[in-house]
C-alpha atoms as a PDB file:
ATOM      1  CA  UNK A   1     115.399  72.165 100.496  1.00  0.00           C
ATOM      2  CA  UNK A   2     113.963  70.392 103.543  1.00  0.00           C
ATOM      3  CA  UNK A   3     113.119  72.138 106.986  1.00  0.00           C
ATOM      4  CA  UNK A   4     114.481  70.422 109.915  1.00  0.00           C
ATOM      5  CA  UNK A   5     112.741  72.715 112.243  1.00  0.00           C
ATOM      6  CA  UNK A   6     109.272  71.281 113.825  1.00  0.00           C
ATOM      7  CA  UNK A   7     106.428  73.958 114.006  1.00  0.00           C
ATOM      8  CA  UNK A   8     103.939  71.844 114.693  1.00  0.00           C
ATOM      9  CA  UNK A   9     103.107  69.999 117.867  1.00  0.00           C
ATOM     10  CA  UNK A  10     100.550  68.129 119.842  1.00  0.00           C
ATOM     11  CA  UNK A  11     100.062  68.520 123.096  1.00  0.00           C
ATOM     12  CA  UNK A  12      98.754  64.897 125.460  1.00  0.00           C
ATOM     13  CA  UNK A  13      95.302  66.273 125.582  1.00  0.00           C
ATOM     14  CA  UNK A  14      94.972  67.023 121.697  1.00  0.00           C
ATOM     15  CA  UNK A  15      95.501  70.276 121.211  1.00  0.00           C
ATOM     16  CA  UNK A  16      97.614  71.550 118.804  1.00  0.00           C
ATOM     17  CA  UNK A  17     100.827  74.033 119.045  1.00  0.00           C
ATOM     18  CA  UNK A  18     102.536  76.086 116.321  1.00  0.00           C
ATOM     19  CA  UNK A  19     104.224  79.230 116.046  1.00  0.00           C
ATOM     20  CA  UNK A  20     102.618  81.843 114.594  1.00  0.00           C
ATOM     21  CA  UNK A  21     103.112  85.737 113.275  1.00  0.00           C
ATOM     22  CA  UNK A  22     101.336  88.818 113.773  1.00  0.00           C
ATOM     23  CA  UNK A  23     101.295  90.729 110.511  1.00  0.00           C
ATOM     24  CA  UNK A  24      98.564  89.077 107.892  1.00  0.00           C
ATOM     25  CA  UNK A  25     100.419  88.299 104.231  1.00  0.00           C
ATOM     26  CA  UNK A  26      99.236  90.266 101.382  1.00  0.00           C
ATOM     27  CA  UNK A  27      99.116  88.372  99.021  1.00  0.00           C
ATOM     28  CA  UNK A  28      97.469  84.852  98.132  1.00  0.00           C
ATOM     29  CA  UNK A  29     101.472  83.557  97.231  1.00  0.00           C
ATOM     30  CA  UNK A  30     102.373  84.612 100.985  1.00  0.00           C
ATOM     31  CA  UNK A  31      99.378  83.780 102.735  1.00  0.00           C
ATOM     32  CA  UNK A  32     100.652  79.927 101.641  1.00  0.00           C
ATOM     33  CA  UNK A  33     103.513  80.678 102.121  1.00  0.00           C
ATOM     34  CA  UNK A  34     102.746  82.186 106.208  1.00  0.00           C
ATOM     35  CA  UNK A  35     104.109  79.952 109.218  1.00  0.00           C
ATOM     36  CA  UNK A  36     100.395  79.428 110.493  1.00  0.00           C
ATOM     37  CA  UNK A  37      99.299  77.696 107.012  1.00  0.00           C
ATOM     38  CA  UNK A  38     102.705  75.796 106.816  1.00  0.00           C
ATOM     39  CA  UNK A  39     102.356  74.416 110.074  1.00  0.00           C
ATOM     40  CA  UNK A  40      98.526  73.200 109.538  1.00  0.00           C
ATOM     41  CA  UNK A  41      99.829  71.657 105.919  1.00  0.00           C
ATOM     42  CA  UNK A  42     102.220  69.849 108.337  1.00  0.00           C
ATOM     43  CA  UNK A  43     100.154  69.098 111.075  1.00  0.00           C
ATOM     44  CA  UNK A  44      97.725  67.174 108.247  1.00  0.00           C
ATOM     45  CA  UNK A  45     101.067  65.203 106.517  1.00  0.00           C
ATOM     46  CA  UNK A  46     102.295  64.462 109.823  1.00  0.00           C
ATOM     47  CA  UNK A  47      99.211  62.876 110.748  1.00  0.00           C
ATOM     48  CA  UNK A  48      97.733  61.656 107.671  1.00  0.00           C
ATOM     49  CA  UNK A  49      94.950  63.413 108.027  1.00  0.00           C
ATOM     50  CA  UNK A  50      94.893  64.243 103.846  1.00  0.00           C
ATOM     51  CA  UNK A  51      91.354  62.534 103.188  1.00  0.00           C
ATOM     52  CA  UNK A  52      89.825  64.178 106.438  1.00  0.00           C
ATOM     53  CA  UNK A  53      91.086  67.417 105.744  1.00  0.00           C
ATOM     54  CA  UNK A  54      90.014  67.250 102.007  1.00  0.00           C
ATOM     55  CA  UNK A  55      86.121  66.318 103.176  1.00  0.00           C
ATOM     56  CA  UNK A  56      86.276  69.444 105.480  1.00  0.00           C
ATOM     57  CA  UNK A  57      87.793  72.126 102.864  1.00  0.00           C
ATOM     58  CA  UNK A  58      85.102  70.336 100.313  1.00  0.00           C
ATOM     59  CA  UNK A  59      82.280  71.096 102.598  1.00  0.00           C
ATOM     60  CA  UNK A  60      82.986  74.634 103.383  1.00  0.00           C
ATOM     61  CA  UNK A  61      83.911  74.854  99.200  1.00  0.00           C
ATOM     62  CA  UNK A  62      80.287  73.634  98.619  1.00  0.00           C
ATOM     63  CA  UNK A  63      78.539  75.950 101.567  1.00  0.00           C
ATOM     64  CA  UNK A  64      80.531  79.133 100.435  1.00  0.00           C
ATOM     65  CA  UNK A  65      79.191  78.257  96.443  1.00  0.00           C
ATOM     66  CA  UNK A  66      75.786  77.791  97.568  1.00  0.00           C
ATOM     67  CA  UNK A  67      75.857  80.637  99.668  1.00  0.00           C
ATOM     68  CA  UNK A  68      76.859  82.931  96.600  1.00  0.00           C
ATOM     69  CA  UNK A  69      74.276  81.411  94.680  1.00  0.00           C
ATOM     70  CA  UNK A  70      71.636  82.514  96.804  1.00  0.00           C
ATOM     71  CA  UNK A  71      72.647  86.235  96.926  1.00  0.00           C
END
């Protein structure tokens, strides 16, 4: 099943526009599933922005671990 509706879009000056919704999913299979997290998966294919976005998520991975270590 492929989308053919565009959620995602960049603006000249580099910011980024997508739609987004109010109410916060419940659960961890919605909160993927939410427009705002669909559009950013997007946003990074559309761009290829895969390695860059992997080094950011595996920084804050290795801050949030540390910072549980230490309490």
């Amino acid at each position: 099943m492929t989308k053919s509706r565009k959620k995602v879009r960049v603006a000249s000056d580099g910011t980024i526009d997508f739609t987004t919704s109010e109410n916060m999913p419940s659960s961890m299979k919605k909160f993927r599933q939410s427009p705002e997290i669909e559009g950013f998966y997007r946003f990074v294919y559309e761009n290829d922005l895969r390695a860059e976005a992997f080094a950011i998520l595996d920084q804050i991975s290795q801050r949030r671990k540390a910072s549980k270590k230490k309490k």
